[in-house]
N, C-alpha and C. Protein backbone atom coordinates (compact mmCIF):
# COMPACT_ATOMS: atom_id res chain seq x y z
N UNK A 1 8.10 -16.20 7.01
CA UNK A 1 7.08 -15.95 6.02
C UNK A 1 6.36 -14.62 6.31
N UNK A 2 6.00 -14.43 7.28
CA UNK A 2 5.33 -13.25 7.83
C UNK A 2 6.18 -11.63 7.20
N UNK A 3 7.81 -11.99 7.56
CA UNK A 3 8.59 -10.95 7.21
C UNK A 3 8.17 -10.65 5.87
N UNK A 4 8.43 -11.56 5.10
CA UNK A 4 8.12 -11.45 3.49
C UNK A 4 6.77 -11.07 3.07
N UNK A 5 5.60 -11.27 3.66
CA UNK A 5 4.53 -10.94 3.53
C UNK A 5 4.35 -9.32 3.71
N UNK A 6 4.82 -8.62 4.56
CA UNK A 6 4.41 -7.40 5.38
C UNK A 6 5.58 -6.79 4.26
N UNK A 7 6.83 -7.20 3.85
CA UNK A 7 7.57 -6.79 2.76
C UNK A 7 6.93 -6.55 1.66
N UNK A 8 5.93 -7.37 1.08
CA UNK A 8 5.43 -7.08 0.26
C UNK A 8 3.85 -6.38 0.04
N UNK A 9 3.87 -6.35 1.56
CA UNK A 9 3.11 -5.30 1.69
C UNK A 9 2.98 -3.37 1.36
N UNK A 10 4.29 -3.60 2.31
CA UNK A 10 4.76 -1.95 1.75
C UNK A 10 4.94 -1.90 0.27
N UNK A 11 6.07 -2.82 -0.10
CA UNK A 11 6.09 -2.33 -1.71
C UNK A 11 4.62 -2.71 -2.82
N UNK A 12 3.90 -2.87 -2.45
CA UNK A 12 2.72 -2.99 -3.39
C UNK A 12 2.16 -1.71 -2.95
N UNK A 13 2.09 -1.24 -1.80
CA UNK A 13 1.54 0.06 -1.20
C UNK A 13 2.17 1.24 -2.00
N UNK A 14 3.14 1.17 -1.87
CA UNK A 14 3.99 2.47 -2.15
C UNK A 14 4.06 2.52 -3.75
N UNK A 15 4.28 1.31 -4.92
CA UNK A 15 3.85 1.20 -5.96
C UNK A 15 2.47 1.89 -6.60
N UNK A 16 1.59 1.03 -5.73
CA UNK A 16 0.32 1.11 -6.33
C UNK A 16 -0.07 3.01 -5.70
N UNK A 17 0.07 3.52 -5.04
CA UNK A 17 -0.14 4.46 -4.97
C UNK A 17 0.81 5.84 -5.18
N UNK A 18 1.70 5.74 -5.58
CA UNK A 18 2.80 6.40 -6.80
C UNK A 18 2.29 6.50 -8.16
N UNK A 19 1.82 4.91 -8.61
CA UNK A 19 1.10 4.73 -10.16
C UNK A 19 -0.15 5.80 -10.28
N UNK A 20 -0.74 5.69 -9.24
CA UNK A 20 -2.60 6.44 -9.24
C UNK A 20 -2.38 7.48 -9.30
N UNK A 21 -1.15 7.92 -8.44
CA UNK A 21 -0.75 9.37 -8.38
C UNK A 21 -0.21 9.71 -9.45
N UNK A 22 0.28 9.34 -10.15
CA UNK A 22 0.66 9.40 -11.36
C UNK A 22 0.09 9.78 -12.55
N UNK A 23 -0.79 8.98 -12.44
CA UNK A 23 -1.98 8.82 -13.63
C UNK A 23 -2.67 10.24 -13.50
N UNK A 24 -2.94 10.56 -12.25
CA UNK A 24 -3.41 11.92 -12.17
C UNK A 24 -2.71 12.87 -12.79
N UNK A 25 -1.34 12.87 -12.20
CA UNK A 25 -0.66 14.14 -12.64
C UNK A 25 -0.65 14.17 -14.07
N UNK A 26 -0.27 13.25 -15.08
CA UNK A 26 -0.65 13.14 -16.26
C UNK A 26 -1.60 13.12 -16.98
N UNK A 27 -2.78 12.95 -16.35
CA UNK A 27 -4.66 13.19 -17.51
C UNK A 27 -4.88 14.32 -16.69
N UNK A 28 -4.78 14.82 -15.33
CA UNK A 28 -5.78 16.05 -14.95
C UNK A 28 -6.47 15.25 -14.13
N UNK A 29 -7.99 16.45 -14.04
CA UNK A 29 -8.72 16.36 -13.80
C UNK A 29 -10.05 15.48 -14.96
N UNK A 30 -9.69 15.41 -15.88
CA UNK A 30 -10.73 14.54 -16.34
C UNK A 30 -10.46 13.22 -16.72
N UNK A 31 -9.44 12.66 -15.62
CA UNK A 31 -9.04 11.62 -15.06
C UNK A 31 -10.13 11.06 -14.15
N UNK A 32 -11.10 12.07 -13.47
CA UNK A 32 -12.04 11.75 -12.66
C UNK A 32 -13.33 11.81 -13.11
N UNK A 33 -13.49 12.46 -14.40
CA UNK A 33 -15.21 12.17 -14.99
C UNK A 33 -15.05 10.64 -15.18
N UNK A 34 -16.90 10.40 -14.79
CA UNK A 34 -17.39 9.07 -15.19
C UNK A 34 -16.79 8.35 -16.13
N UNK A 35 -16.53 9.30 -17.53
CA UNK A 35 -16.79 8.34 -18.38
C UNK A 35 -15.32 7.42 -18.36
N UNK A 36 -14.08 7.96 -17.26
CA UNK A 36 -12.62 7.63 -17.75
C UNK A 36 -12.70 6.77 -16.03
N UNK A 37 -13.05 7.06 -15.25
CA UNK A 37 -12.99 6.71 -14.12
C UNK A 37 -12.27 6.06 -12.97
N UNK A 38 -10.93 6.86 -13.44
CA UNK A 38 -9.41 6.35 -12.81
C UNK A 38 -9.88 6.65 -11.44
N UNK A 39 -10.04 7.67 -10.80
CA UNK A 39 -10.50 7.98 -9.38
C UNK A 39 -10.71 6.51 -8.53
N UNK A 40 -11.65 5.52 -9.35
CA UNK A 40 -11.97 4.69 -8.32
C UNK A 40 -10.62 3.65 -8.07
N UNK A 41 -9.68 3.47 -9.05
CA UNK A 41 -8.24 2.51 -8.73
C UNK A 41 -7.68 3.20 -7.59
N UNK A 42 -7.69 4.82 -7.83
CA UNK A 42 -6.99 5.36 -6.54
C UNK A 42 -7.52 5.30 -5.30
N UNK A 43 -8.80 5.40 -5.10
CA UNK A 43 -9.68 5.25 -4.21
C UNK A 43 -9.87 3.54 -3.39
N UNK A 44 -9.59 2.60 -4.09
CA UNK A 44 -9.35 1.09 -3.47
C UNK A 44 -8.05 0.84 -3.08
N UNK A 45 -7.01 1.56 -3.40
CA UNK A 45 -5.88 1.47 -3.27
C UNK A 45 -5.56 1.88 -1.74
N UNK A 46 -6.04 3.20 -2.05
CA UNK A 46 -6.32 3.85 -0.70
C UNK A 46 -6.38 3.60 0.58
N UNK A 47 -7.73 2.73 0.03
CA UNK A 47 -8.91 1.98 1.16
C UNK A 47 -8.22 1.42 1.50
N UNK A 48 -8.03 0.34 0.45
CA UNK A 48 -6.87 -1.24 1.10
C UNK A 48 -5.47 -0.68 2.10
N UNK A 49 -4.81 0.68 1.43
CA UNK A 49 -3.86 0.98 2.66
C UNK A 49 -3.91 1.18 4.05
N UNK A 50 -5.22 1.65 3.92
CA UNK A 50 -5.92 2.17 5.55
C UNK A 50 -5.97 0.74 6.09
N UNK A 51 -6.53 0.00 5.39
CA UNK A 51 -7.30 -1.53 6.14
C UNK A 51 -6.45 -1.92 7.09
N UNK A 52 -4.83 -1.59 6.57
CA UNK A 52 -3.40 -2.65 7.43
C UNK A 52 -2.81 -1.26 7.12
N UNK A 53 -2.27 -0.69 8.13
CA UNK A 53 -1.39 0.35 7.76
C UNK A 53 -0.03 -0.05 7.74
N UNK A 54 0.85 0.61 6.84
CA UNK A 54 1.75 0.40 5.83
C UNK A 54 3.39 0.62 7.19
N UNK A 55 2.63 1.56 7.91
CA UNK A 55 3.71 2.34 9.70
C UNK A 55 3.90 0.97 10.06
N UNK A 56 2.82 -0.13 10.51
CA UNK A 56 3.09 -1.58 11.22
C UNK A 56 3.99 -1.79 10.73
N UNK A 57 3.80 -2.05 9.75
CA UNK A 57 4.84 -3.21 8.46
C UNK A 57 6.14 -3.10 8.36
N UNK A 58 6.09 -1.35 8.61
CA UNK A 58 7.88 -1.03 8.61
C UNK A 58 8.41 -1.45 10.00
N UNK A 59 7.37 -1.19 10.95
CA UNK A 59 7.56 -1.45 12.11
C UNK A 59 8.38 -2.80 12.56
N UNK A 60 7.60 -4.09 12.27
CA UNK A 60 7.55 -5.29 12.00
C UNK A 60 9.10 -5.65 11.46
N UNK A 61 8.88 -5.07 9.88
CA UNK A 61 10.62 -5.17 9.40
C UNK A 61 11.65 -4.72 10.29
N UNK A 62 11.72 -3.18 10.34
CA UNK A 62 12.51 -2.88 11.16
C UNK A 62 12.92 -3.93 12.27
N UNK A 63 11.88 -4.50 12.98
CA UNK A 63 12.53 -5.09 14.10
C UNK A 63 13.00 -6.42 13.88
N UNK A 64 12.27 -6.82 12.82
CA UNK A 64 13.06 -8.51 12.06
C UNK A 64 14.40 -8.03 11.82
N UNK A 65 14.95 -6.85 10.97
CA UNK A 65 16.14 -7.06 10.37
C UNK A 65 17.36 -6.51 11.86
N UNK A 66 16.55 -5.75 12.71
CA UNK A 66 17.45 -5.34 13.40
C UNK A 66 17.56 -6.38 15.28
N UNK A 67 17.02 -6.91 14.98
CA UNK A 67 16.78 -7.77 16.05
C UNK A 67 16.17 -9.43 15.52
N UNK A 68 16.03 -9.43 14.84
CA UNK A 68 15.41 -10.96 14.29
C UNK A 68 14.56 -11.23 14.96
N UNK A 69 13.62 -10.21 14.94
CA UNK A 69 12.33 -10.44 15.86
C UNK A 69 11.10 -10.73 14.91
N UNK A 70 10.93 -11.66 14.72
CA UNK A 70 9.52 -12.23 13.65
C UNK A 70 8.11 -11.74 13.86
N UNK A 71 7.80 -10.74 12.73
CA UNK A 71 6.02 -10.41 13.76
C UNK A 71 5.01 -11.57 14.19
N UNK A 72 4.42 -10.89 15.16
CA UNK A 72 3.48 -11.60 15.91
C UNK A 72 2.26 -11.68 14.45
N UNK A 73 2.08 -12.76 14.77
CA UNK A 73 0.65 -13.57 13.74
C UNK A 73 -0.71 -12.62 14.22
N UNK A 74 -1.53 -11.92 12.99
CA UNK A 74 -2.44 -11.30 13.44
C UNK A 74 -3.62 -11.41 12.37
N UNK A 75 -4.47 -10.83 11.86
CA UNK A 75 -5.75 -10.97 11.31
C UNK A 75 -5.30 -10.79 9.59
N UNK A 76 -4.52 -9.35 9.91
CA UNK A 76 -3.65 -9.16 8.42
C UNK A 76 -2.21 -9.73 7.97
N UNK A 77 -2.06 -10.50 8.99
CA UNK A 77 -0.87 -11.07 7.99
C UNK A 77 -0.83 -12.52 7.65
């Protein structure tokens, strides 16, 4: 379960912050005035990546698929 969790960790990561990036490249800069206020989706997205970094996770996989090594149980997973 853990594997699958930290799996779907990265890909919500790498999704959700492709999309934000996205959104930018397509409105600009007044993507970030108040009144439209995409900035802050990119900005939680962000945050939430920092919280659990995305390096563990591959980490984690990597060693499940190449060793069947199950991550260790921790605060974020």
């Amino acid at each position: 379960m853990a594997e699958w969790v930290a799996s779907v960790k990265v890909v919500t990561t790498d999704v959700g912050l492709r999309v934000t990036s996205g959104v930018f490249e397509v409105t600009g800069a007044r993507a970030t005035s108040l009144k439209v206020g995409l900035d802050r989706f990119w900005r939680d997205i962000r945050t939430h990546t920092l919280h659990d970094p995305v390096a563990y996770k591959n980490r984690e996989l990597g060693r499940f698929v190449l060793h069947r090594e199950y991550p260790a149980p921790t605060w974020y997973t």
